[in-house]
Protein backbone atom coordinates (compact mmCIF):
# COMPACT_ATOMS: atom_id res chain seq x y z
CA UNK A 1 107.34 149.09 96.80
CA UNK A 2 107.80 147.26 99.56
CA UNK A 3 110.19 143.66 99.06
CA UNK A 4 109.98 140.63 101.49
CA UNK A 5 112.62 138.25 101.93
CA UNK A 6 112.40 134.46 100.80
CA UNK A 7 111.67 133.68 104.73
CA UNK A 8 108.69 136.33 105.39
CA UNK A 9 107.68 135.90 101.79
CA UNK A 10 107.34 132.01 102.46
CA UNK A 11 105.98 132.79 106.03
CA UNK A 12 102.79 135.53 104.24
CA UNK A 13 101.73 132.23 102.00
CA UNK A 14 101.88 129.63 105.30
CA UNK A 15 104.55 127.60 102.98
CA UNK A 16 108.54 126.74 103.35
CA UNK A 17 111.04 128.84 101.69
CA UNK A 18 111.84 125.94 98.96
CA UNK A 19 108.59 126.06 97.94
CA UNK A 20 108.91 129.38 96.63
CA UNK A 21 112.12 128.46 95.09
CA UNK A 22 110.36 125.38 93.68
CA UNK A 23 107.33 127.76 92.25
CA UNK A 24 110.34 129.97 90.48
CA UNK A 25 111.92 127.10 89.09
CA UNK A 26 108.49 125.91 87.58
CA UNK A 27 107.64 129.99 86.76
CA UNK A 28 105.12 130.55 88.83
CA UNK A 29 106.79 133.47 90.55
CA UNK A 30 109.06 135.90 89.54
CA UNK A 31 111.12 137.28 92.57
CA UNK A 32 113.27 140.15 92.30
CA UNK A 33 117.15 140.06 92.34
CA UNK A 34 119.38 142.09 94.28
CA UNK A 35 122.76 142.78 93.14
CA UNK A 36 124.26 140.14 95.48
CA UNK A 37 121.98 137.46 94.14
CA UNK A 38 118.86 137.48 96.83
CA UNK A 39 115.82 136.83 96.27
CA UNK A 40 113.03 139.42 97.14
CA UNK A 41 109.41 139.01 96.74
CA UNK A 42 106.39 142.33 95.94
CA UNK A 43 103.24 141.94 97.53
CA UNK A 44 101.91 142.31 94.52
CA UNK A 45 103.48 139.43 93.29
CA UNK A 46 102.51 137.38 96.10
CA UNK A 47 98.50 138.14 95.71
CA UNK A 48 98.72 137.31 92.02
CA UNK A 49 99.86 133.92 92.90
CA UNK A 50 97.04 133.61 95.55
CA UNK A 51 94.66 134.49 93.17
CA UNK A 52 95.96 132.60 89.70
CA UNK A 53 94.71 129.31 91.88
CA UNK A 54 97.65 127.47 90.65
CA UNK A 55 99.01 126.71 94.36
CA UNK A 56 95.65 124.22 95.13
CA UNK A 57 97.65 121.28 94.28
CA UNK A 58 100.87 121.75 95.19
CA UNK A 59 98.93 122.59 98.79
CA UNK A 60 97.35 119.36 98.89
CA UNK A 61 100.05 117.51 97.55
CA UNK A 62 101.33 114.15 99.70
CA UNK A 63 103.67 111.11 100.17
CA UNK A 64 102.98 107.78 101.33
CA UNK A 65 105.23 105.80 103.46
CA UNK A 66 105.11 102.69 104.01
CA UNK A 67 107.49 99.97 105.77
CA UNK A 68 108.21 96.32 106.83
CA UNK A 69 110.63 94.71 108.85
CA UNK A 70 111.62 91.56 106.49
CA UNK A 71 112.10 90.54 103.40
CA UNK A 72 109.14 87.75 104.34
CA UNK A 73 106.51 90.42 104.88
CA UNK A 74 107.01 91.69 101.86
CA UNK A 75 107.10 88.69 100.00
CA UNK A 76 103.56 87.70 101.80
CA UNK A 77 102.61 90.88 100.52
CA UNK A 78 101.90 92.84 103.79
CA UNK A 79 103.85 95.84 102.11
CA UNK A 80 101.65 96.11 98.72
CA UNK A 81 98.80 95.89 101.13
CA UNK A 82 99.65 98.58 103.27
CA UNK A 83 100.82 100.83 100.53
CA UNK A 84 96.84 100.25 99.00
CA UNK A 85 95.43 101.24 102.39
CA UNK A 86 97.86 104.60 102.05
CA UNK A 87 96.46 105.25 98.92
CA UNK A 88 93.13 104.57 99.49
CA UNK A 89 93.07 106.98 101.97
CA UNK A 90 94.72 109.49 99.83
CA UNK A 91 91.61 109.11 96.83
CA UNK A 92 89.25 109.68 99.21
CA UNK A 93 90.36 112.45 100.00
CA UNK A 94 91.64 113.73 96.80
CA UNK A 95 95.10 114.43 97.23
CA UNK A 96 97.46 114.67 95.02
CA UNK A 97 99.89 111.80 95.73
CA UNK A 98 103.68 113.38 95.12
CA UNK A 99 105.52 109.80 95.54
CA UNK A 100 105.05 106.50 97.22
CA UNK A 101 108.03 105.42 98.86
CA UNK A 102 108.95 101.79 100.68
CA UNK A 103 111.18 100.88 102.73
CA UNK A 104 112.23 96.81 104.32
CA UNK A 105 114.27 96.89 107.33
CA UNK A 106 113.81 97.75 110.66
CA UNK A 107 112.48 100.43 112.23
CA UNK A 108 116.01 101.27 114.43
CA UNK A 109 117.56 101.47 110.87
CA UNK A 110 118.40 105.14 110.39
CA UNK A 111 119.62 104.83 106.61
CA UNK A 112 116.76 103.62 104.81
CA UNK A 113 116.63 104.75 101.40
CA UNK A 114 112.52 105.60 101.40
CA UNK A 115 112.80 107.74 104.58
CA UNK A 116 115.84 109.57 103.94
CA UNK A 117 114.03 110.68 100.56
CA UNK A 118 110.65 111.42 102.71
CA UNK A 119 112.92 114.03 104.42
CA UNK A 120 114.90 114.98 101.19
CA UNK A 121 111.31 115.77 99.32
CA UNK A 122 110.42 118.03 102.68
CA UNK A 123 113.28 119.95 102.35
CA UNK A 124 112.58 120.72 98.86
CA UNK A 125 109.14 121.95 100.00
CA UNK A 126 107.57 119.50 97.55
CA UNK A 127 104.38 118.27 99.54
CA UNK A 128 102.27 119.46 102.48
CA UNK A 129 101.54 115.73 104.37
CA UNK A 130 103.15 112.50 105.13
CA UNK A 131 100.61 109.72 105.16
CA UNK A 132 101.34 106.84 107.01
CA UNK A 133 99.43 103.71 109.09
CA UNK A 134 100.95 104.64 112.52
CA UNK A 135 103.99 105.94 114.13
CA UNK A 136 105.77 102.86 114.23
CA UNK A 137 106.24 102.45 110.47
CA UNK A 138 108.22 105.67 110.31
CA UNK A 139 110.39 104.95 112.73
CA UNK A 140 110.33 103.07 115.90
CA UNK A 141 112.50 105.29 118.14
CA UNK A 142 112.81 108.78 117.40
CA UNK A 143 109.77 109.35 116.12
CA UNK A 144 109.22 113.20 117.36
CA UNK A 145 112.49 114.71 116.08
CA UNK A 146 111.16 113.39 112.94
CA UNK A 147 108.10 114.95 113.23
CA UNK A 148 109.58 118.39 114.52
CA UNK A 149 112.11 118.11 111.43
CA UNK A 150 109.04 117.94 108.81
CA UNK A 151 106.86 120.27 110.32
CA UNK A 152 109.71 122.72 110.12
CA UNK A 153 109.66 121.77 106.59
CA UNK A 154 105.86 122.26 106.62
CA UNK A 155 104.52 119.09 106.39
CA UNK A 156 101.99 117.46 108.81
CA UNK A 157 102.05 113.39 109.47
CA UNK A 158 98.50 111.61 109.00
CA UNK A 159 98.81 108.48 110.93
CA UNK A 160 95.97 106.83 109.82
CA UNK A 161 95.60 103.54 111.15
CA UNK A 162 93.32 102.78 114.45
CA UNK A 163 95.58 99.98 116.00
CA UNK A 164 98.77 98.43 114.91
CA UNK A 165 98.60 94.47 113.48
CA UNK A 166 98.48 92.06 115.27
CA UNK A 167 102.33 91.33 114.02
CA UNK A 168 103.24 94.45 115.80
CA UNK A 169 103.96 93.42 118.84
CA UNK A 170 106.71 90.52 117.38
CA UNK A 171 108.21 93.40 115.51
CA UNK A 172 108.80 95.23 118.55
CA UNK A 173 110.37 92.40 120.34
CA UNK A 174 112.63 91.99 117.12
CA UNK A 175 113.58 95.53 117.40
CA UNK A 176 114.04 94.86 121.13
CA UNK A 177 116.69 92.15 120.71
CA UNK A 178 118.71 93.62 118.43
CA UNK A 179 118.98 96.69 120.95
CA UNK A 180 120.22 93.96 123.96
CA UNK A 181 122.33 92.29 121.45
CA UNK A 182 124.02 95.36 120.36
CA UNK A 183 124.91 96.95 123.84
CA UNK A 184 125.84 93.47 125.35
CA UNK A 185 127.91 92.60 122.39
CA UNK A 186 130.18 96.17 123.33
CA UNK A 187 130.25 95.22 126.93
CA UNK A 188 130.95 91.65 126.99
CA UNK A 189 131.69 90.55 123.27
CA UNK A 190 130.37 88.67 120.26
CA UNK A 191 130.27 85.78 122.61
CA UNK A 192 128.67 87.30 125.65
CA UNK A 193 126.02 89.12 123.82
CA UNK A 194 124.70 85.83 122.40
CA UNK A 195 124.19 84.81 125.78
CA UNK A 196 122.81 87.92 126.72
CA UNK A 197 120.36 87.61 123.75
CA UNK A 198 119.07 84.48 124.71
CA UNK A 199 118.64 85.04 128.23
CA UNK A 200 116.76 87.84 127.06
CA UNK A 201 114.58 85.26 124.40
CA UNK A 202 113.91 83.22 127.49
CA UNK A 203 112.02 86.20 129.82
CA UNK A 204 110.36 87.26 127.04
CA UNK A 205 108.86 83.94 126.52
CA UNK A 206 108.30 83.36 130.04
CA UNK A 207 106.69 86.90 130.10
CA UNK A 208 104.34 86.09 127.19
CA UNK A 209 103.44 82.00 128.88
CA UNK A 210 102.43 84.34 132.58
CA UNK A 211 100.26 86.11 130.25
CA UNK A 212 98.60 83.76 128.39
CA UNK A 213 98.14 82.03 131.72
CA UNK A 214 96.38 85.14 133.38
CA UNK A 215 93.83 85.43 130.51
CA UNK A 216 92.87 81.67 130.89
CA UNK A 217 91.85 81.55 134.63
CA UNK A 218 90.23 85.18 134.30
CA UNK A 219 88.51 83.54 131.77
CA UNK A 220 87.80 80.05 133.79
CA UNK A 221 86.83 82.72 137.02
């Protein structure tokens, strides 16, 4: 009879590795022991799971992630709404929602408690697909090592959303600001990076006033 390892086992059914373990935790599977303690999975046992059907949900299982910037969004209830338009999505579709996780800071901030359990629930092989509106709400830099990290995991990201808000692009200047104010603060100090930060206010606005006069004499033409 031949055995599989945890890793070709796991690769036969298209899942991660801690799935498996997940399925023996919950009985689902039965692997074989060796006498140093590895796991080793029969064929046999593999179809039987295929066949028993009892894999369909874990398959189509899902998270939803959703994020603001401030403490004010949320309050105004932008993060309730965009957590209904996550889950919309997900009834429509039928899946079987695993968690909905939140998260209010920026998206620079590496330690946010909702993301770092997206990842932890991944590891654990514990859902298929990330659903979230776009990109930016997972994170705002950095985006693709996320995305290689959970599809190593197995787990695809549904970005779902057409266009950002129209708050996006205020957001991004936020996020913008804190990176000048953060690298001019190490070169010149506390002081100096304040200056820094406003000169870098001051182009922006000017930036956004050229703009805005552009649109009005294409407009007028």
């Amino acid at each position: 009879m031949e055995l599989l390892t945890i890793s070709k086992a796991a690769k036969k059914l298209g899942v991660h590795p801690n799935s498996l373990r997940n399925w023996e935790k919950q009985g689902l599977i039965k692997p074989v022991r060796l006498p140093g303690g590895q796991r080793r999975y029969s064929m046999d046992e593999l179809n039987r799971l295929l066949q028993s059907g009892q894999l369909t949900d874990s398959q189509e299982a899902v998270v939803l992630y959703a994020r603001v910037s401030t403490k004010k969004q949320a309050d105004a209830g932008n993060l309730d709404r965009q957590m209904e338009r996550l889950r919309q999505y997900a009834r429509e579709r039928k899946f079987n929602v695993k968690a909905e996780l939140t998260d209010v800071a920026s998206g620079l901030n590496q330690k946010r408690r909702g993301l770092t359990n997206v990842l932890k629930l991944a590891e654990r092989g514990e859902y298929k697909k990330l659903i979230i509106e776009y990109p930016d709400r997972l994170a705002r830099f950095g985006y693709s090592y996320i995305e290689r990290h959970l599809r190593y995991c197995g787990v695809e990201i549904a970005a779902i959303a057409e266009k950002e808000p129209e708050d996006a692009q205020s957001e991004l200047v936020r996020d913008l600001l804190a990176i000048v104010t953060s690298f001019s603060a190490r070169l010149y100090g506390a002081s100096g990076g304040k200056k820094v930060r406003q000169g870098f206010r001051e182009l922006i606005a000017e930036a956004s006033q050229s703009e805005k006069t552009e649109e009005q004499q294409e407009e007028a033409d």
